[in-house]
Protein backbone atom coordinates (compact mmCIF):
# COMPACT_ATOMS: atom_id res chain seq x y z
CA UNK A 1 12.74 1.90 4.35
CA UNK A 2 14.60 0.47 7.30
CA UNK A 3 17.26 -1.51 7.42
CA UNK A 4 15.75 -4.37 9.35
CA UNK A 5 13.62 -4.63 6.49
CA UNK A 6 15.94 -4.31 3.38
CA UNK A 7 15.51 -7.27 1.12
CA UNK A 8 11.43 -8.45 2.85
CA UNK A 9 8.42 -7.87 1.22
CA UNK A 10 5.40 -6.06 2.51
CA UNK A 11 1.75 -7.81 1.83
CA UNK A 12 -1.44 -6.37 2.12
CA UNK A 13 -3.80 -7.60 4.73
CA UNK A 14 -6.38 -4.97 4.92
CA UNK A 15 -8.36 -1.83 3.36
CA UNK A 16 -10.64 0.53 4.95
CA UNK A 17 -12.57 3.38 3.87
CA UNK A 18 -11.49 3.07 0.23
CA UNK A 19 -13.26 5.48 -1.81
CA UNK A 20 -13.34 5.16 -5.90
CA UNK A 21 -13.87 8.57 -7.23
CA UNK A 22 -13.53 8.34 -10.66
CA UNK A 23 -12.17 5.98 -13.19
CA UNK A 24 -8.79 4.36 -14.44
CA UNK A 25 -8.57 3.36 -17.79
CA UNK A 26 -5.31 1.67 -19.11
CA UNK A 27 -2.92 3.94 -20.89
CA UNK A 28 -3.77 6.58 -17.88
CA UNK A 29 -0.72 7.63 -15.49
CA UNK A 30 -2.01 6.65 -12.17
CA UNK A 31 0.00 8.39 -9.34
CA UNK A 32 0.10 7.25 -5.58
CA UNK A 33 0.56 9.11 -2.57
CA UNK A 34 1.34 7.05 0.70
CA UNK A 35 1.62 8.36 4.21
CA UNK A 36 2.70 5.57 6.52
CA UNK A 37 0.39 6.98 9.81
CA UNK A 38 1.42 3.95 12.20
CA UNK A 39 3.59 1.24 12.85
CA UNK A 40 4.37 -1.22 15.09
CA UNK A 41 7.11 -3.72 14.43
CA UNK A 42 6.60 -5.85 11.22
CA UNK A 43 2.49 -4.25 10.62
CA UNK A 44 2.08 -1.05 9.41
CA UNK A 45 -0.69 1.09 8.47
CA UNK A 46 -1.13 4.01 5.84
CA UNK A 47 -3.33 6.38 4.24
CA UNK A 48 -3.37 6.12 0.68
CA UNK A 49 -4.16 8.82 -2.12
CA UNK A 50 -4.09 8.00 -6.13
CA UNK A 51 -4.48 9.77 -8.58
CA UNK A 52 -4.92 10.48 -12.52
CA UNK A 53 -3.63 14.19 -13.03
CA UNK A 54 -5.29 16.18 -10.53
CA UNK A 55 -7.99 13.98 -9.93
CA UNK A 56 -8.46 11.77 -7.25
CA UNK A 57 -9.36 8.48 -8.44
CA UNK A 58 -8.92 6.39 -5.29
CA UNK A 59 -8.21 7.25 -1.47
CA UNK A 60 -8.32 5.35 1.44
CA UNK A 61 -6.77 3.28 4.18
CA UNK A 62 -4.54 0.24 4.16
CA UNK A 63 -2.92 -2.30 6.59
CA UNK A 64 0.35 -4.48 5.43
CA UNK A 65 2.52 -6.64 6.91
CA UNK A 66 6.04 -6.90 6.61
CA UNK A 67 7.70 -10.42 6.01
CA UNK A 68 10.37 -11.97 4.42
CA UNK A 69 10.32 -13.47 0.60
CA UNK A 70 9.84 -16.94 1.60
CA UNK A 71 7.09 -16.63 4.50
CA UNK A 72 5.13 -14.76 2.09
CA UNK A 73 4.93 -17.57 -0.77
CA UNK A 74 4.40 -20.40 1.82
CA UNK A 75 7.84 -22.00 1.34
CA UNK A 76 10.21 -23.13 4.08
């Protein structure tokens, strides 16, 4: 993480090409694999790999944006 964004929180804003390969059940030790592929100031992108052992269970794409605690609840 960089230090101009120590302490902000990072939202989700978008998925694309998610794939669900098999399925998650709870008690299973889902692991997650994230490759940040591009950024640009505050919004980020980053392909995203999960899985349960060697499975993959879920892979795909997501967007995020960067923000800081309170302009993420709505609060001023």
């Amino acid at each position: 993480m960089e230090e101009e964004f120590k302490g902000h929180l990072a939202v989700f804003t978008g998925i694309d090409g998610v794939k669900f390969r098999t399925m998650v059940v709870p008690g299973d030790r889902l692991d997650m694999e994230v490759e940040l592929t591009k950024r640009r100031g505050p919004l980020g992108k980053a392909r995203v790999l999960a899985k349960v052992g060697d499975k993959i269970a879920v892979e795909g794409e997501i967007t995020f944006a960067v923000t800081k605690p309170e302009e993420s609840t709505g609060q001023v």
